[in-house]
PDB file of N, CA and C in Angstrom:
ATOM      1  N   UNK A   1      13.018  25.070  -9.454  1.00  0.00           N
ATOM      2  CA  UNK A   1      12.064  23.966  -9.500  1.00  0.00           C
ATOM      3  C   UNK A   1      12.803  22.699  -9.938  1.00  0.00           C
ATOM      4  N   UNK A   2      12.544  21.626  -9.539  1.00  0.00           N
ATOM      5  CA  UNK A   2      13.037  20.299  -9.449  1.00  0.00           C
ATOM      6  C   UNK A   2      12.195  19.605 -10.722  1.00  0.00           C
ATOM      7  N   UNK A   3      13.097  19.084 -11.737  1.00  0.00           N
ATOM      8  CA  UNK A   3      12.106  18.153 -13.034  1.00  0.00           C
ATOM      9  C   UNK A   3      12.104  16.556 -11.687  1.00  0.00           C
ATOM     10  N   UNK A   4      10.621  16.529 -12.449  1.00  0.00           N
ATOM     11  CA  UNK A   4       9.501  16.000 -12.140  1.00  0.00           C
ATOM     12  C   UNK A   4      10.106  14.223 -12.905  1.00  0.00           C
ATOM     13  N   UNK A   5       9.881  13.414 -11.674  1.00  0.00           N
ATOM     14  CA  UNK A   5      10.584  11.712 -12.385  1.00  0.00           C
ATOM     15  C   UNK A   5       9.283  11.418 -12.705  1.00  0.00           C
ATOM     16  N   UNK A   6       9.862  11.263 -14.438  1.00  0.00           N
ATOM     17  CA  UNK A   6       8.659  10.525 -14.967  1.00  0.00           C
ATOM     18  C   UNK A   6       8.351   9.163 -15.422  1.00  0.00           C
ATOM     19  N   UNK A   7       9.743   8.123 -14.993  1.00  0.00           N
ATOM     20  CA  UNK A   7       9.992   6.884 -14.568  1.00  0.00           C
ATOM     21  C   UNK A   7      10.782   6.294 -13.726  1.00  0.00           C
ATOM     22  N   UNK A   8       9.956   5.020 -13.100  1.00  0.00           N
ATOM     23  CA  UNK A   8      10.542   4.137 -12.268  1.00  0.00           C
ATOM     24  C   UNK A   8      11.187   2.914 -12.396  1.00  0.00           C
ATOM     25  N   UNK A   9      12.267   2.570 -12.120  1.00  0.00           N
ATOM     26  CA  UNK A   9      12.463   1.180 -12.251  1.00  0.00           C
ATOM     27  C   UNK A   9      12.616   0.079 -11.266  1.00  0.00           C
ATOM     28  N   UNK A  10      12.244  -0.874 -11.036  1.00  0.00           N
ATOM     29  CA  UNK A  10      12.342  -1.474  -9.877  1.00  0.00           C
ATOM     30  C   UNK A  10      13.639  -1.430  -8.691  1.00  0.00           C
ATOM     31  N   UNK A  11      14.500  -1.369  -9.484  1.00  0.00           N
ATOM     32  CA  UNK A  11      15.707  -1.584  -8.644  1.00  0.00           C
ATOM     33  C   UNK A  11      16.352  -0.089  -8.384  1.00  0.00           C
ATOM     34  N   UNK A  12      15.610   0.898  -8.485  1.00  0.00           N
ATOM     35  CA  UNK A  12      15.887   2.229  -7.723  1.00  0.00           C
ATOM     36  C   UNK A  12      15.283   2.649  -6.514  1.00  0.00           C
ATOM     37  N   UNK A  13      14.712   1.772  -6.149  1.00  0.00           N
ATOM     38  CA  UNK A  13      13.800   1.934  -4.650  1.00  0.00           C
ATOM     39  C   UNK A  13      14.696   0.843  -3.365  1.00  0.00           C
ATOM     40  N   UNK A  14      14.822   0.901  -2.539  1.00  0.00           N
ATOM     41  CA  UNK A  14      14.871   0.142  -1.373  1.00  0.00           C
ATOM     42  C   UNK A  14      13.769  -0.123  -0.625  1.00  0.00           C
ATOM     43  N   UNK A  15      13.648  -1.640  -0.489  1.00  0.00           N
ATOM     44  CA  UNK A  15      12.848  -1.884   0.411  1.00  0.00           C
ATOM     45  C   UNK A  15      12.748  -1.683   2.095  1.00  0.00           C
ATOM     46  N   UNK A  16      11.723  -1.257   2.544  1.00  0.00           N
ATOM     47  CA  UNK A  16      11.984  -1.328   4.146  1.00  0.00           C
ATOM     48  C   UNK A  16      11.535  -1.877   4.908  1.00  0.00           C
ATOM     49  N   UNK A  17      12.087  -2.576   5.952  1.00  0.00           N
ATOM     50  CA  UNK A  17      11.329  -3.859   6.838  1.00  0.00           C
ATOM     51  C   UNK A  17      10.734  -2.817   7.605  1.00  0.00           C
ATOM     52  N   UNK A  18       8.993  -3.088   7.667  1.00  0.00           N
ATOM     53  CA  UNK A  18       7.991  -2.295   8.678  1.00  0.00           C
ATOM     54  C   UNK A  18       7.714  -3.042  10.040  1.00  0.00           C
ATOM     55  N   UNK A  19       7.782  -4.701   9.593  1.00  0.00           N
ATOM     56  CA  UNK A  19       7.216  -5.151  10.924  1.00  0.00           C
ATOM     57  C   UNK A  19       7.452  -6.561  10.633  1.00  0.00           C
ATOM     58  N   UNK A  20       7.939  -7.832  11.116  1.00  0.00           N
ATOM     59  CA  UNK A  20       8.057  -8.638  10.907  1.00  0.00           C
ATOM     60  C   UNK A  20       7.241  -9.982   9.611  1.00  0.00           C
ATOM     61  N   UNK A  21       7.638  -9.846   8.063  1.00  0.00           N
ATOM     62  CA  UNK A  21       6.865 -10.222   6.880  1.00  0.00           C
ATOM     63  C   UNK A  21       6.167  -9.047   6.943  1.00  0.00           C
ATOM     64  N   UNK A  22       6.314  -7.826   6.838  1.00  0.00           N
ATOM     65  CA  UNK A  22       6.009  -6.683   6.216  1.00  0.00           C
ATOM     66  C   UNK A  22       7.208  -5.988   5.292  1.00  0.00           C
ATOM     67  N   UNK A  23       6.752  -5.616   4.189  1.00  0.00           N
ATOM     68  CA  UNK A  23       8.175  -4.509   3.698  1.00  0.00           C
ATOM     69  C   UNK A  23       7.277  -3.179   2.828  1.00  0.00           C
ATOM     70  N   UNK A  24       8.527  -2.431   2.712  1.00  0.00           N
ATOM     71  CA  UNK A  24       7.582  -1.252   2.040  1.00  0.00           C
ATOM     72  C   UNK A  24       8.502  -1.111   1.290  1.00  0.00           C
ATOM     73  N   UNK A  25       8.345  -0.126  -0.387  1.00  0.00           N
ATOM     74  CA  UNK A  25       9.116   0.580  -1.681  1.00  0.00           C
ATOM     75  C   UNK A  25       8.323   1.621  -1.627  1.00  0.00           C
ATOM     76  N   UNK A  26       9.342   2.886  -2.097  1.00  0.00           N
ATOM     77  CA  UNK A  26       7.839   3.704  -2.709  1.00  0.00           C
ATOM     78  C   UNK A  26       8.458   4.029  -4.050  1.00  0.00           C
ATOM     79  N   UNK A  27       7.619   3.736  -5.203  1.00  0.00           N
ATOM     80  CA  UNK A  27       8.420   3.038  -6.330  1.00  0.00           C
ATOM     81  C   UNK A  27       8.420   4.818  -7.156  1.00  0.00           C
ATOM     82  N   UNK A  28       7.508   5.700  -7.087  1.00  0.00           N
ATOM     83  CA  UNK A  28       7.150   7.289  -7.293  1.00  0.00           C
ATOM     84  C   UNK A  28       6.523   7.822  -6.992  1.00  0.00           C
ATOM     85  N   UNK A  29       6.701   9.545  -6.813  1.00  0.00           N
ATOM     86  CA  UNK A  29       5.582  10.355  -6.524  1.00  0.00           C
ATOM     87  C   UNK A  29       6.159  11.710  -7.045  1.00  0.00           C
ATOM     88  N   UNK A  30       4.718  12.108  -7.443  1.00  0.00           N
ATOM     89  CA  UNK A  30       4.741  14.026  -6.785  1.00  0.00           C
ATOM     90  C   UNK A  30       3.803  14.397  -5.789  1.00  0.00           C
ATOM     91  N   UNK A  31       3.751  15.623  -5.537  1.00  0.00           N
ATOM     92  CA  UNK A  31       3.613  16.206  -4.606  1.00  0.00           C
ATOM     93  C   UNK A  31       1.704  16.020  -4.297  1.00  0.00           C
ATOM     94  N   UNK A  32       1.288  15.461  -5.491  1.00  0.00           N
ATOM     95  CA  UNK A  32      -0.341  15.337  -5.383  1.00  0.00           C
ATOM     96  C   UNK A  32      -0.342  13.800  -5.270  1.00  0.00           C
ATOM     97  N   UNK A  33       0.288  12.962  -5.725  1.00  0.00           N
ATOM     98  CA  UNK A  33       0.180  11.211  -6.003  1.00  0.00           C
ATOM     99  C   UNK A  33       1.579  10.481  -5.640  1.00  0.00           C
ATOM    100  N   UNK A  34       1.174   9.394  -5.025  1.00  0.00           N
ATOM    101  CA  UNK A  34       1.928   8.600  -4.839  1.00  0.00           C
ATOM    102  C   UNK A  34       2.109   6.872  -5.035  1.00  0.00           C
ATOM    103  N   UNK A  35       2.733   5.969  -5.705  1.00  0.00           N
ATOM    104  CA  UNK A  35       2.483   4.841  -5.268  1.00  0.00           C
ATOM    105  C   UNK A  35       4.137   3.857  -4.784  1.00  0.00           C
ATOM    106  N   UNK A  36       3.269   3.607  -3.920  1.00  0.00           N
ATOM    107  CA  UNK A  36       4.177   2.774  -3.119  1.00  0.00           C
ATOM    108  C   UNK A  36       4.000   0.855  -3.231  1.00  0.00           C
ATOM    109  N   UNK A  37       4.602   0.029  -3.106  1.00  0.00           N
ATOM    110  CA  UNK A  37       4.650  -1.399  -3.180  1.00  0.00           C
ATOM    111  C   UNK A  37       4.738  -1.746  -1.570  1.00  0.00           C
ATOM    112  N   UNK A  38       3.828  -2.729  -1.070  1.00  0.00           N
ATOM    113  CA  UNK A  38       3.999  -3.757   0.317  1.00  0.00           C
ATOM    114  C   UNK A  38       3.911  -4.662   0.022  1.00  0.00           C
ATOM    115  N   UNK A  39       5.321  -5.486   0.813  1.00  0.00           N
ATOM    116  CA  UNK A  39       5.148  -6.912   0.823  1.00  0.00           C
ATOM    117  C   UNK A  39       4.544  -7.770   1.885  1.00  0.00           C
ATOM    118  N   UNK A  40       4.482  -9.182   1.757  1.00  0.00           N
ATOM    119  CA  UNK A  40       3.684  -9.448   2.980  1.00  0.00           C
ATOM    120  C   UNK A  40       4.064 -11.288   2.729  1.00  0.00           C
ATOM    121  N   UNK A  41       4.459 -11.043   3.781  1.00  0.00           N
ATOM    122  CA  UNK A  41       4.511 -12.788   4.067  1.00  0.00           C
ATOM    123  C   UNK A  41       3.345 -13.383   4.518  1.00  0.00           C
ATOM    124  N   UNK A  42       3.027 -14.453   4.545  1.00  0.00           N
ATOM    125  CA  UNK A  42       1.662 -15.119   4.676  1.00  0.00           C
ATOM    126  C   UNK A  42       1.575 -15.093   6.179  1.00  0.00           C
ATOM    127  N   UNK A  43       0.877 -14.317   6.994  1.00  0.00           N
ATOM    128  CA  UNK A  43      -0.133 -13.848   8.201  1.00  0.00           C
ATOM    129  C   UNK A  43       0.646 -12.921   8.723  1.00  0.00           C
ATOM    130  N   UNK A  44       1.531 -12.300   7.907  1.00  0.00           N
ATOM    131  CA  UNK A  44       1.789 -10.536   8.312  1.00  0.00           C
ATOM    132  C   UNK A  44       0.634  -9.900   8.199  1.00  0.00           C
ATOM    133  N   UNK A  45      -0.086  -8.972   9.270  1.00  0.00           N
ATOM    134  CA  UNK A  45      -0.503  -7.853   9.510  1.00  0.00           C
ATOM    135  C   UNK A  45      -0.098  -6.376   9.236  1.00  0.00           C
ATOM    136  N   UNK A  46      -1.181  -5.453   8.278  1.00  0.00           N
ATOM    137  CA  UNK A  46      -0.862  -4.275   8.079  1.00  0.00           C
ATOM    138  C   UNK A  46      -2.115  -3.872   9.081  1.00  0.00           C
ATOM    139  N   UNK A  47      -1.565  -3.521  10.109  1.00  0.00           N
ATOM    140  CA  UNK A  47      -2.229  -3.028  11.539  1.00  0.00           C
ATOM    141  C   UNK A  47      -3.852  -1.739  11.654  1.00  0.00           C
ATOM    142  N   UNK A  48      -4.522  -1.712  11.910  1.00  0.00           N
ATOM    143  CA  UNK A  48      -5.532  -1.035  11.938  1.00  0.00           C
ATOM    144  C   UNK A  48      -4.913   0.355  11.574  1.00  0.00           C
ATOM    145  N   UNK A  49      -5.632   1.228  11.191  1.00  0.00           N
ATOM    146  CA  UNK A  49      -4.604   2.922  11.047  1.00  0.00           C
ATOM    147  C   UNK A  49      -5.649   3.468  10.132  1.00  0.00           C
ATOM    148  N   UNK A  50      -5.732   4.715  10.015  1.00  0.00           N
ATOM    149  CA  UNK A  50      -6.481   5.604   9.180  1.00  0.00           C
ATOM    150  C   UNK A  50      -5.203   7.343   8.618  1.00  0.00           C
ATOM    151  N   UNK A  51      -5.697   7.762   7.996  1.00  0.00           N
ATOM    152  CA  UNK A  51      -4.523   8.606   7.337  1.00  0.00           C
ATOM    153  C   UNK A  51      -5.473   9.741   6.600  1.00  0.00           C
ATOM    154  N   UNK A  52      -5.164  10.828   6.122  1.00  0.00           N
ATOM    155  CA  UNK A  52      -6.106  11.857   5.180  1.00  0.00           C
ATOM    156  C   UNK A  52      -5.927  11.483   4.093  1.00  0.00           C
ATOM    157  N   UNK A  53      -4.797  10.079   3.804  1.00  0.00           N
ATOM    158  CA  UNK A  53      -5.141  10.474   2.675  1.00  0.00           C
ATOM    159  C   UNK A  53      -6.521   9.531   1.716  1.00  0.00           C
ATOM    160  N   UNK A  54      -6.601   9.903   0.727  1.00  0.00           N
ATOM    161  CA  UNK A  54      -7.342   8.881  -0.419  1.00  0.00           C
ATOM    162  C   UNK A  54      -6.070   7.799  -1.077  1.00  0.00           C
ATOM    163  N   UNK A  55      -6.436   6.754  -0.524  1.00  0.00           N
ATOM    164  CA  UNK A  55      -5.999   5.237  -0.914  1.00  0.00           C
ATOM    165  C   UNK A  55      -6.818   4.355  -2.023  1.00  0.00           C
ATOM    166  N   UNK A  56      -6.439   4.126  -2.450  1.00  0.00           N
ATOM    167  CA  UNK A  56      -6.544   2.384  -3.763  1.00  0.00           C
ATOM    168  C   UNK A  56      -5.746   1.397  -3.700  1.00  0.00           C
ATOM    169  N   UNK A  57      -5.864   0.755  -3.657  1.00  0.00           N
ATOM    170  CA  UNK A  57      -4.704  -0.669  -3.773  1.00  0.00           C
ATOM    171  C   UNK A  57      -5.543  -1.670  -4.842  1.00  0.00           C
ATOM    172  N   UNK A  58      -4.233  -2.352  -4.796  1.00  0.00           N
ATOM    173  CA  UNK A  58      -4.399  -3.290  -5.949  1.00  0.00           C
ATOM    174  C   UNK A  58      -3.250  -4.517  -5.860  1.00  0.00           C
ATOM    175  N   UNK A  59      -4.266  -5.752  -5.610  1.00  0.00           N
ATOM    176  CA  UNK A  59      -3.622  -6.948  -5.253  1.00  0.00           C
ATOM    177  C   UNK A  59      -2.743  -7.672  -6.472  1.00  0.00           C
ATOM    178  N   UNK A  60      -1.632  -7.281  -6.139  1.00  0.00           N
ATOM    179  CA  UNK A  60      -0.717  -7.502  -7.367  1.00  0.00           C
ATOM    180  C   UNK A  60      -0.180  -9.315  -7.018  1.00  0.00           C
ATOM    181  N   UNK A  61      -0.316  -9.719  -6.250  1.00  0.00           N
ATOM    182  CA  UNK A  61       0.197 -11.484  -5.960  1.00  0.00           C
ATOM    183  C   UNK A  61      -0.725 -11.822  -4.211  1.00  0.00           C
ATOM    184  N   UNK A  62      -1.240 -12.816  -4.011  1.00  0.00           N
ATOM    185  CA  UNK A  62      -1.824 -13.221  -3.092  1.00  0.00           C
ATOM    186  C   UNK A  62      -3.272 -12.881  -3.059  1.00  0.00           C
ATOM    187  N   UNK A  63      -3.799 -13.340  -1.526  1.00  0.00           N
ATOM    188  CA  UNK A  63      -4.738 -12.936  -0.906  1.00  0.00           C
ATOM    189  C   UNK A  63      -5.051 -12.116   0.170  1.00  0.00           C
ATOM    190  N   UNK A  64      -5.840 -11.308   0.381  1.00  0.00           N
ATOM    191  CA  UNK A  64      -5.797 -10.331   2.111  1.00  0.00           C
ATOM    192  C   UNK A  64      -7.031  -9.951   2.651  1.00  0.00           C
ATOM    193  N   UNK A  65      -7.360 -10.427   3.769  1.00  0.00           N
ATOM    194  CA  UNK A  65      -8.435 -10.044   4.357  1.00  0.00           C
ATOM    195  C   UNK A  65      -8.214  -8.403   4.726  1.00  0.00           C
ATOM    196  N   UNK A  66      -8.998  -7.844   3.983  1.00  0.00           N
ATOM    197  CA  UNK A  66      -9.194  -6.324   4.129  1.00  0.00           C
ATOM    198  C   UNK A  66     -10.296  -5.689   4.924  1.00  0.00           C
ATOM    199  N   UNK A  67      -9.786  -4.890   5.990  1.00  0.00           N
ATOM    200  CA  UNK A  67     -11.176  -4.624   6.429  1.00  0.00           C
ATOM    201  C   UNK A  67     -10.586  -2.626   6.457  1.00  0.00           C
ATOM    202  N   UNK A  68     -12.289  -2.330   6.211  1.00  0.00           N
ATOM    203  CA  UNK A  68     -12.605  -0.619   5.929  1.00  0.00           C
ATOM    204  C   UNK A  68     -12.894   0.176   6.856  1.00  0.00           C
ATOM    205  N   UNK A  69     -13.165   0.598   8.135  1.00  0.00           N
ATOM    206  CA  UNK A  69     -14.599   1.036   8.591  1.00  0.00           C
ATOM    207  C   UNK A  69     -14.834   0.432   8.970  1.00  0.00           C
ATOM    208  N   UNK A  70     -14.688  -1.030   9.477  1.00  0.00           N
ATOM    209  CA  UNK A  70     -15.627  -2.338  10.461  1.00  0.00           C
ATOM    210  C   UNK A  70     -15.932  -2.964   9.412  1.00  0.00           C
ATOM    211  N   UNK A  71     -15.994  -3.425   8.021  1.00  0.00           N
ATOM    212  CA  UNK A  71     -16.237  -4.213   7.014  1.00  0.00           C
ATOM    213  C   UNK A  71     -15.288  -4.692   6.692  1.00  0.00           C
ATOM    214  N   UNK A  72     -15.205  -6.085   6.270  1.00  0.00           N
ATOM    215  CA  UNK A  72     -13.989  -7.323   5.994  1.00  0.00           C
ATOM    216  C   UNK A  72     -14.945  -7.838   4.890  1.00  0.00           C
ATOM    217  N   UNK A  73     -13.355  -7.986   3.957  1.00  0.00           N
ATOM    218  CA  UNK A  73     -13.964  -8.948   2.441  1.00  0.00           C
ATOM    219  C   UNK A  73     -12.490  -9.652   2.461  1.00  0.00           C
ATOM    220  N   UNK A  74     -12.217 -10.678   1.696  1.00  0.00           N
ATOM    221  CA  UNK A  74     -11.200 -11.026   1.326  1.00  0.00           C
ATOM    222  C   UNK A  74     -11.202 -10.563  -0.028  1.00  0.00           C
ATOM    223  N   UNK A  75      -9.662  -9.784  -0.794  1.00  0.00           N
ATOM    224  CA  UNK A  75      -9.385  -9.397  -1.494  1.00  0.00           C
ATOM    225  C   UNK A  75      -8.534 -10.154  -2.560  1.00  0.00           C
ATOM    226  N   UNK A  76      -8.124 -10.672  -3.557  1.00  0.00           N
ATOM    227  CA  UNK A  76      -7.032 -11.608  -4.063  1.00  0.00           C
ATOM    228  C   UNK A  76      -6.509 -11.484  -5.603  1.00  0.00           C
ATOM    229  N   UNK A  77      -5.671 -11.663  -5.710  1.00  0.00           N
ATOM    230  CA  UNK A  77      -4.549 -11.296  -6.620  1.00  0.00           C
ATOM    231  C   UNK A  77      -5.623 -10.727  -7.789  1.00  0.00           C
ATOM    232  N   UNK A  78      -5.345  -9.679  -8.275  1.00  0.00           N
ATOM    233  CA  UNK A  78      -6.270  -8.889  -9.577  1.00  0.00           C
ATOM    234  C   UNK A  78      -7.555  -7.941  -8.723  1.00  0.00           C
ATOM    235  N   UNK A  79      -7.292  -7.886  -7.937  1.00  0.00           N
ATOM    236  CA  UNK A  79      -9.027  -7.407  -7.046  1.00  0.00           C
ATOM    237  C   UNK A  79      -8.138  -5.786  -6.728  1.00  0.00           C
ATOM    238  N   UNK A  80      -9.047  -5.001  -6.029  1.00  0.00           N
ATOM    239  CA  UNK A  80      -8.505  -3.365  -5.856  1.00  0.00           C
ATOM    240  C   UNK A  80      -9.638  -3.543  -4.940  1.00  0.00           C
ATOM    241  N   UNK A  81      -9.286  -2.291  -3.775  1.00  0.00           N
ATOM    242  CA  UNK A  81     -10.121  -1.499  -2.883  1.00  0.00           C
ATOM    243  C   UNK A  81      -9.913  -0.030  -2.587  1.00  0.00           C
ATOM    244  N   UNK A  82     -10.637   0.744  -2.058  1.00  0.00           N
ATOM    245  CA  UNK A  82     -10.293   2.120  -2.104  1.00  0.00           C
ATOM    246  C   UNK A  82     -10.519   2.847  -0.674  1.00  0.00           C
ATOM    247  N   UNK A  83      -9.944   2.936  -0.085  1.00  0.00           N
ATOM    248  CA  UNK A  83      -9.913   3.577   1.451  1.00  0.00           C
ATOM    249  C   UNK A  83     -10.054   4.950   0.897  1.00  0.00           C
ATOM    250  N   UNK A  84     -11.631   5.616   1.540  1.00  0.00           N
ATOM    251  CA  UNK A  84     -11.534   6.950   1.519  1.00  0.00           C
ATOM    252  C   UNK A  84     -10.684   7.850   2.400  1.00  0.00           C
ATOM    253  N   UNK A  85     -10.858   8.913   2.611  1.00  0.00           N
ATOM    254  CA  UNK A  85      -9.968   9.982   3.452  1.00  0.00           C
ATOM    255  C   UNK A  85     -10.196   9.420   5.337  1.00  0.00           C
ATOM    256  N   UNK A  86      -9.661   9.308   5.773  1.00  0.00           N
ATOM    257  CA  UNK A  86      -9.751   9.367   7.361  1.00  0.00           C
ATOM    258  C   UNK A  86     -10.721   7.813   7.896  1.00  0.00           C
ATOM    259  N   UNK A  87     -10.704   6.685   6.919  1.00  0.00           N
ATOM    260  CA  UNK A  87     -11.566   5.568   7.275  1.00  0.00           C
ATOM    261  C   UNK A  87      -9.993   4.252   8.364  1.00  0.00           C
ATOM    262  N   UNK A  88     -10.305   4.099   8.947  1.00  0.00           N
ATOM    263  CA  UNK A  88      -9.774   3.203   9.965  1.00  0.00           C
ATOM    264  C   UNK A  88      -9.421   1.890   8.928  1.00  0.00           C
ATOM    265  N   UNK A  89      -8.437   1.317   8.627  1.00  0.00           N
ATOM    266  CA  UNK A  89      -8.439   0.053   7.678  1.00  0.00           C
ATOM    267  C   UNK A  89      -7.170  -0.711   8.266  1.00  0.00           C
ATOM    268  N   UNK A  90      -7.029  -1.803   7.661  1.00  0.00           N
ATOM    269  CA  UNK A  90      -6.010  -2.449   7.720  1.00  0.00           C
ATOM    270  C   UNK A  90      -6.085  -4.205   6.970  1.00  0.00           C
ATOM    271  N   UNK A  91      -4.863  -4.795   6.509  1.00  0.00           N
ATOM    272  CA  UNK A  91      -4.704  -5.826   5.943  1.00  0.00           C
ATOM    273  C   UNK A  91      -4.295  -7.132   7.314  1.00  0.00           C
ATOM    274  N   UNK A  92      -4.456  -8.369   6.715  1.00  0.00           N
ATOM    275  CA  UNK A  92      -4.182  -9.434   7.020  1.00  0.00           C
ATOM    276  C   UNK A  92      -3.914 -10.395   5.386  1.00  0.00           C
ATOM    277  N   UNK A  93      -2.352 -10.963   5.634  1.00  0.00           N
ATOM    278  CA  UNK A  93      -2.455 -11.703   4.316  1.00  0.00           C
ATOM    279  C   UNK A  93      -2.647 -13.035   5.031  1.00  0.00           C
ATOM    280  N   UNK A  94      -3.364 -13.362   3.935  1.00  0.00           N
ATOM    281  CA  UNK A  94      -4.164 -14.736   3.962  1.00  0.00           C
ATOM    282  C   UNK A  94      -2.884 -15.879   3.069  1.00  0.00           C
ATOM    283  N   UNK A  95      -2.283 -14.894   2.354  1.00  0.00           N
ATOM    284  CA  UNK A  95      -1.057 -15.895   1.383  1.00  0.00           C
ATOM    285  C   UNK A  95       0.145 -14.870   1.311  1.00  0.00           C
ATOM    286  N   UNK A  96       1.876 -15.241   1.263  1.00  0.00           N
ATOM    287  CA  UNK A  96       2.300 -14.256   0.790  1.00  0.00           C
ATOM    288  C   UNK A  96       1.725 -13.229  -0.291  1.00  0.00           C
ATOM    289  N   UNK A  97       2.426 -12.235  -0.401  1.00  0.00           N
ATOM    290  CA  UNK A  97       1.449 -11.210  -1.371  1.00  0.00           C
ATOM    291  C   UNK A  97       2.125  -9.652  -1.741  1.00  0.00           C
ATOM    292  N   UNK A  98       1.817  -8.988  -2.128  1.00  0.00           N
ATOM    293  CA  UNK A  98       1.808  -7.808  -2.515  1.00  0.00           C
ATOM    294  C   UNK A  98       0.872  -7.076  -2.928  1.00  0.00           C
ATOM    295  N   UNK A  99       0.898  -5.484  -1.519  1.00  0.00           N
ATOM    296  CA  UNK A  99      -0.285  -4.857  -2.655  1.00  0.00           C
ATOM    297  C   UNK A  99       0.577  -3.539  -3.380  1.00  0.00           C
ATOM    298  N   UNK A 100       0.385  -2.840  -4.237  1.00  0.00           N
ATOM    299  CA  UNK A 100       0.403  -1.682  -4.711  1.00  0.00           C
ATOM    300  C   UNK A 100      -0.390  -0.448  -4.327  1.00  0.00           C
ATOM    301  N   UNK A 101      -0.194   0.077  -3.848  1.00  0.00           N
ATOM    302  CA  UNK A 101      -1.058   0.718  -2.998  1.00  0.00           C
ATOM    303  C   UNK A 101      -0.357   2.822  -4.033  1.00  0.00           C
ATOM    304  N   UNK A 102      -1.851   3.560  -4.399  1.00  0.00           N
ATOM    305  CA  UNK A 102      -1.857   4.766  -5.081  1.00  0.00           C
ATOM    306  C   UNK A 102      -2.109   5.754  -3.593  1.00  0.00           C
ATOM    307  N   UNK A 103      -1.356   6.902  -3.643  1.00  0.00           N
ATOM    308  CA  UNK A 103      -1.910   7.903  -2.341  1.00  0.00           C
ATOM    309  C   UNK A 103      -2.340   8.854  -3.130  1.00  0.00           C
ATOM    310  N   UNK A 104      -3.140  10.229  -2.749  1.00  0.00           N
ATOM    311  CA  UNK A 104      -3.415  11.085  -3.069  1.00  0.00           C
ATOM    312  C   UNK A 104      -3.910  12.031  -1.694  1.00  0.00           C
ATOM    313  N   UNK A 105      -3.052  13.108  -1.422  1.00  0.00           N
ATOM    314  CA  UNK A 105      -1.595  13.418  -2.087  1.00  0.00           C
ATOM    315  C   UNK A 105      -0.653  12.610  -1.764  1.00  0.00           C
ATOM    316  N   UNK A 106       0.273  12.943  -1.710  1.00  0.00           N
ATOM    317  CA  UNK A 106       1.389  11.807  -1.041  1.00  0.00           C
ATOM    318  C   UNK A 106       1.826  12.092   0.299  1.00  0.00           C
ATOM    319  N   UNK A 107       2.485  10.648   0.619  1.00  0.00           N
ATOM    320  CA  UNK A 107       2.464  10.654   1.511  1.00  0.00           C
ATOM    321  C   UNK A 107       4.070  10.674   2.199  1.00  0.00           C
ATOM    322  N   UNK A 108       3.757  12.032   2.854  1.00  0.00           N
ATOM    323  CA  UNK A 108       5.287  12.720   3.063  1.00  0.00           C
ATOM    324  C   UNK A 108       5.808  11.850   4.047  1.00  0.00           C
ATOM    325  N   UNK A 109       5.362  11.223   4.943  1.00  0.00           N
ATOM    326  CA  UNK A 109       5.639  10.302   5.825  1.00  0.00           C
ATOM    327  C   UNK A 109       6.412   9.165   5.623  1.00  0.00           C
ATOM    328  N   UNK A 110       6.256   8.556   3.874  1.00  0.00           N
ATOM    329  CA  UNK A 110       7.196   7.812   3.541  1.00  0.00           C
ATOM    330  C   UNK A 110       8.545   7.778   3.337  1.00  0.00           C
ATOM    331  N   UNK A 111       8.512   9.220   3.228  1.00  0.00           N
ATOM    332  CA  UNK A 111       9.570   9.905   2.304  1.00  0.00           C
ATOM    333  C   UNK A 111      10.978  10.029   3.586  1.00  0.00           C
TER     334      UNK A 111
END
């Protein structure tokens, strides 16, 4: 069995360019939770998509039009949303930004 990281520090992750003013970290996880960091330049798109897993985010700098399921709010720096299991979502930043985004379980796909 593998001991379990029970801290992160910023500068042990690499960032990865997803899509032009998109980036991704995934700053830790185990095998039930994950959180990962996205960046976002001001009118980068995080593209429509749905996933199993259970999502939260949390607007750590900027603004983002978030939409759930066919519902749009604008979201902004200090605000959180929670994508249930299998709901269709995606971002638009309204300002550069960052979200923090929690998985449950994780998401092996990052990895």
């Amino acid at each position: 069995m593998t001991e379990q990281k029970l801290f992160a520090q910023p500068h042990e992750s690499e960032w990865i360019e997803l899509a032009p003013g998109n980036t991704r970290r995934v700053l830790i996880h185990t095998p039930e939770l994950m959180q990962v960091e996205f960046g976002f330049e001001q009118g980068a798109v995080g593209k429509l998509h749905s996933h199993p897993h259970i999502q939260v985010s949390y607007v750590a700098e900027g603004r983002f039009e978030v939409t759930i399921d066919g519902e749009t709010e604008v979201v902004e720096q200090g605000g959180s949303f929670i994508v249930p299991s299998g709901l269709e979502h995606g971002v638009v930043a309204l300002t550069r930004g960052r979200l923090v985004d929690v998985f449950t379980p994780m998401r092996q796909d990052f990895l």
